[in-house]
N, C-alpha and C. Protein backbone atom coordinates (compact mmCIF):
# COMPACT_ATOMS: atom_id res chain seq x y z
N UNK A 1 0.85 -1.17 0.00
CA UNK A 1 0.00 0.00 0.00
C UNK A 1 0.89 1.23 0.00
N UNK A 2 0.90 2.27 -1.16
CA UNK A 2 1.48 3.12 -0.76
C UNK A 2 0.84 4.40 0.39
N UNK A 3 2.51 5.25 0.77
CA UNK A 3 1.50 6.30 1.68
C UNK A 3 -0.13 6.70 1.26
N UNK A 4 0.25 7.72 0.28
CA UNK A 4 -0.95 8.22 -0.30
C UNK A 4 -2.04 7.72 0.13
N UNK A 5 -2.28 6.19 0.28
CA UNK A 5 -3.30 5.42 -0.12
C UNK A 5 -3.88 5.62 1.35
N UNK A 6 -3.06 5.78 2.78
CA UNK A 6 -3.32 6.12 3.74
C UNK A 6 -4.76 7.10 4.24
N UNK A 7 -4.69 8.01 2.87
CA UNK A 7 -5.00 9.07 3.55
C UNK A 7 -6.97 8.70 3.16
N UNK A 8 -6.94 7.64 2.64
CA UNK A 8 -8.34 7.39 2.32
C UNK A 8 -8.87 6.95 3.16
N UNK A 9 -8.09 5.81 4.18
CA UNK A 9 -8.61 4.81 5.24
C UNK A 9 -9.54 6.07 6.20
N UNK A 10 -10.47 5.52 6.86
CA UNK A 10 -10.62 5.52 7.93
C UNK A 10 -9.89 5.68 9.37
N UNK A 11 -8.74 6.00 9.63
CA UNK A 11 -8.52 5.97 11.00
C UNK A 11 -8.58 6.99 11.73
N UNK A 12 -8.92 6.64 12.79
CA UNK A 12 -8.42 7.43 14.00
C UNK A 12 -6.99 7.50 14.82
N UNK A 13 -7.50 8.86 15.61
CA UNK A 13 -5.72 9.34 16.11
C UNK A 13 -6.41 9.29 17.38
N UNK A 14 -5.19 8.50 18.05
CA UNK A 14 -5.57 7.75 19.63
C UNK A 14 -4.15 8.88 20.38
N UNK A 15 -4.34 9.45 21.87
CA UNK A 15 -3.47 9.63 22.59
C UNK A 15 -3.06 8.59 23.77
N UNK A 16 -2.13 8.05 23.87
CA UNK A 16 -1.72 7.20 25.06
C UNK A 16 -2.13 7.52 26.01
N UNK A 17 -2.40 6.74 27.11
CA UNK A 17 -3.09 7.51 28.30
C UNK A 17 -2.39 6.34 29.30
N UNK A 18 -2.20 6.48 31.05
CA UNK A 18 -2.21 5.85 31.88
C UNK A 18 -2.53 4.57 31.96
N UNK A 19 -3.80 3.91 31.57
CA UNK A 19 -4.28 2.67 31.43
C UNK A 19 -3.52 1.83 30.03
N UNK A 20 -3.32 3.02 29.05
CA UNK A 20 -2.70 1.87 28.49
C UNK A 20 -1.01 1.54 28.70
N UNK A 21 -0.46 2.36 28.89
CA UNK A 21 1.22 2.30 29.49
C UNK A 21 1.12 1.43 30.60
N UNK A 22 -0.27 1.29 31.78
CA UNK A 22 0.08 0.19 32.79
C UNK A 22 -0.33 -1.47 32.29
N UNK A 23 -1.10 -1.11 31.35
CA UNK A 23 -1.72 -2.34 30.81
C UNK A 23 0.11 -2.98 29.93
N UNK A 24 0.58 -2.37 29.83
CA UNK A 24 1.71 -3.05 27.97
C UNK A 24 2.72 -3.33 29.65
N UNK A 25 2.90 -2.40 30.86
CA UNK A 25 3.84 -2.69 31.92
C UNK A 25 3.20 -4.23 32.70
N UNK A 26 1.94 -4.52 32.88
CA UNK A 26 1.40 -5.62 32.96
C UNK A 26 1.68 -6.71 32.68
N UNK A 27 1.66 -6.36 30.83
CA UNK A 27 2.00 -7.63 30.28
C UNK A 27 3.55 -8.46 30.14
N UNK A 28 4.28 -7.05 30.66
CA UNK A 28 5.78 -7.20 30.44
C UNK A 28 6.23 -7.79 31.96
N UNK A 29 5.52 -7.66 33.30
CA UNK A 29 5.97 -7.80 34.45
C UNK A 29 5.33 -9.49 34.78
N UNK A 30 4.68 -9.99 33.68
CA UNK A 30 3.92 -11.46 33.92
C UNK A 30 4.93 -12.20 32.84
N UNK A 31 5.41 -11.69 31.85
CA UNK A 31 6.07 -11.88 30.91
C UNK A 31 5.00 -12.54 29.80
N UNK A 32 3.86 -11.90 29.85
CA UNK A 32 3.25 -12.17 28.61
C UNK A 32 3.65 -11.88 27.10
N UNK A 33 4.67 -10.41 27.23
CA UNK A 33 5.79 -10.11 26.56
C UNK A 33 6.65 -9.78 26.87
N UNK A 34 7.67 -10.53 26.14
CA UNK A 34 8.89 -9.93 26.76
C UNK A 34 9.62 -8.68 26.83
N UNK A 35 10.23 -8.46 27.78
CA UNK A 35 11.13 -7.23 27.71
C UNK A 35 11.65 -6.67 26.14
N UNK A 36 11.71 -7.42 25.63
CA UNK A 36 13.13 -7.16 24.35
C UNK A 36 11.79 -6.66 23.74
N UNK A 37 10.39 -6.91 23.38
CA UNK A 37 9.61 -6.75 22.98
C UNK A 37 8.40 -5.61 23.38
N UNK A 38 9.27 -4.77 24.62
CA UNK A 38 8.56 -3.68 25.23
C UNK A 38 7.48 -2.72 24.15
N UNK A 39 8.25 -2.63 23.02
CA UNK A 39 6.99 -1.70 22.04
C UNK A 39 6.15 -2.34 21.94
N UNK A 40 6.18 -3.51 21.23
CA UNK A 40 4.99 -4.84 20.83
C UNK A 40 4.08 -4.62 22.26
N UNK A 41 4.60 -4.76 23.37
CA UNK A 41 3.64 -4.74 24.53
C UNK A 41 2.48 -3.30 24.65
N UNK A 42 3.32 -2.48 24.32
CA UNK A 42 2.76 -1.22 24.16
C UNK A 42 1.81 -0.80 23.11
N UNK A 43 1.87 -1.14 21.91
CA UNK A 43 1.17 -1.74 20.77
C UNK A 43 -0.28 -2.42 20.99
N UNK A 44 -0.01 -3.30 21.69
CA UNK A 44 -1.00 -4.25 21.85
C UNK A 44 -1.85 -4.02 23.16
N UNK A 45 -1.63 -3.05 23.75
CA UNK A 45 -2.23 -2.30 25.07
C UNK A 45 -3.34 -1.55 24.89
N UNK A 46 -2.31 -0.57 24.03
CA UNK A 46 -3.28 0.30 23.08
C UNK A 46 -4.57 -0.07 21.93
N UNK A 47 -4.42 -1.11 21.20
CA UNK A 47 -5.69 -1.97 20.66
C UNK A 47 -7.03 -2.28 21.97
N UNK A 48 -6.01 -2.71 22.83
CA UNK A 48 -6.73 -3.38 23.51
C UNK A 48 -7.79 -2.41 24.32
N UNK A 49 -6.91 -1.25 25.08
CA UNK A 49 -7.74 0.02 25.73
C UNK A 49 -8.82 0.42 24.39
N UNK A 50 -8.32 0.86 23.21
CA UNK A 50 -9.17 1.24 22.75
C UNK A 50 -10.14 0.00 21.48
N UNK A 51 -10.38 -1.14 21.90
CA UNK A 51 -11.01 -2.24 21.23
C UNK A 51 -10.58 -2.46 19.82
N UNK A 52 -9.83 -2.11 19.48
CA UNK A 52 -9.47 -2.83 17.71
C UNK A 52 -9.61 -4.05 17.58
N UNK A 53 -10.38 -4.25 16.42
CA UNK A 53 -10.54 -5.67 16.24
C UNK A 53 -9.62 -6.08 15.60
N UNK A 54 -8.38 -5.76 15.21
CA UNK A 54 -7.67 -6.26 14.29
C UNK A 54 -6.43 -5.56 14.22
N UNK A 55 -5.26 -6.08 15.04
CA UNK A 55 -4.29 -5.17 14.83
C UNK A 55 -3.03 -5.66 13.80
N UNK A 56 -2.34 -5.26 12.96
CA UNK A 56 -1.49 -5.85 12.05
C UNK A 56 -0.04 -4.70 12.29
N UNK A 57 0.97 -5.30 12.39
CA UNK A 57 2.19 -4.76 12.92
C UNK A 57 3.27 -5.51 11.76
């Protein structure tokens, strides 16, 4: 997909908030993800606070 093609989608612009930085620290302190993988945790926090059905990384 090029950029351009971006600008057609649908998305929304999310700000990080508290719940999701403790939620991705959650998953990293159970080791649901790992450390080395701290963004991915953070990533997937954020879907999750705000319900995406479908996240692709």
């Amino acid at each position: 997909m090029k950029i351009n093609n971006l600008k057609t989608l649908n998305c929304e612009k999310v700000s990080l908030n508290q719940e999701m930085e403790d939620l991705a620290e959650s998953y990293l302190e159970r080791n649901i993800v790992s450390r080395q993988y701290a963004g991915h945790a953070l990533f997937i926090a954020i879907a999750t606070v705000i319900s995406v059905d479908v996240l692709v990384s």
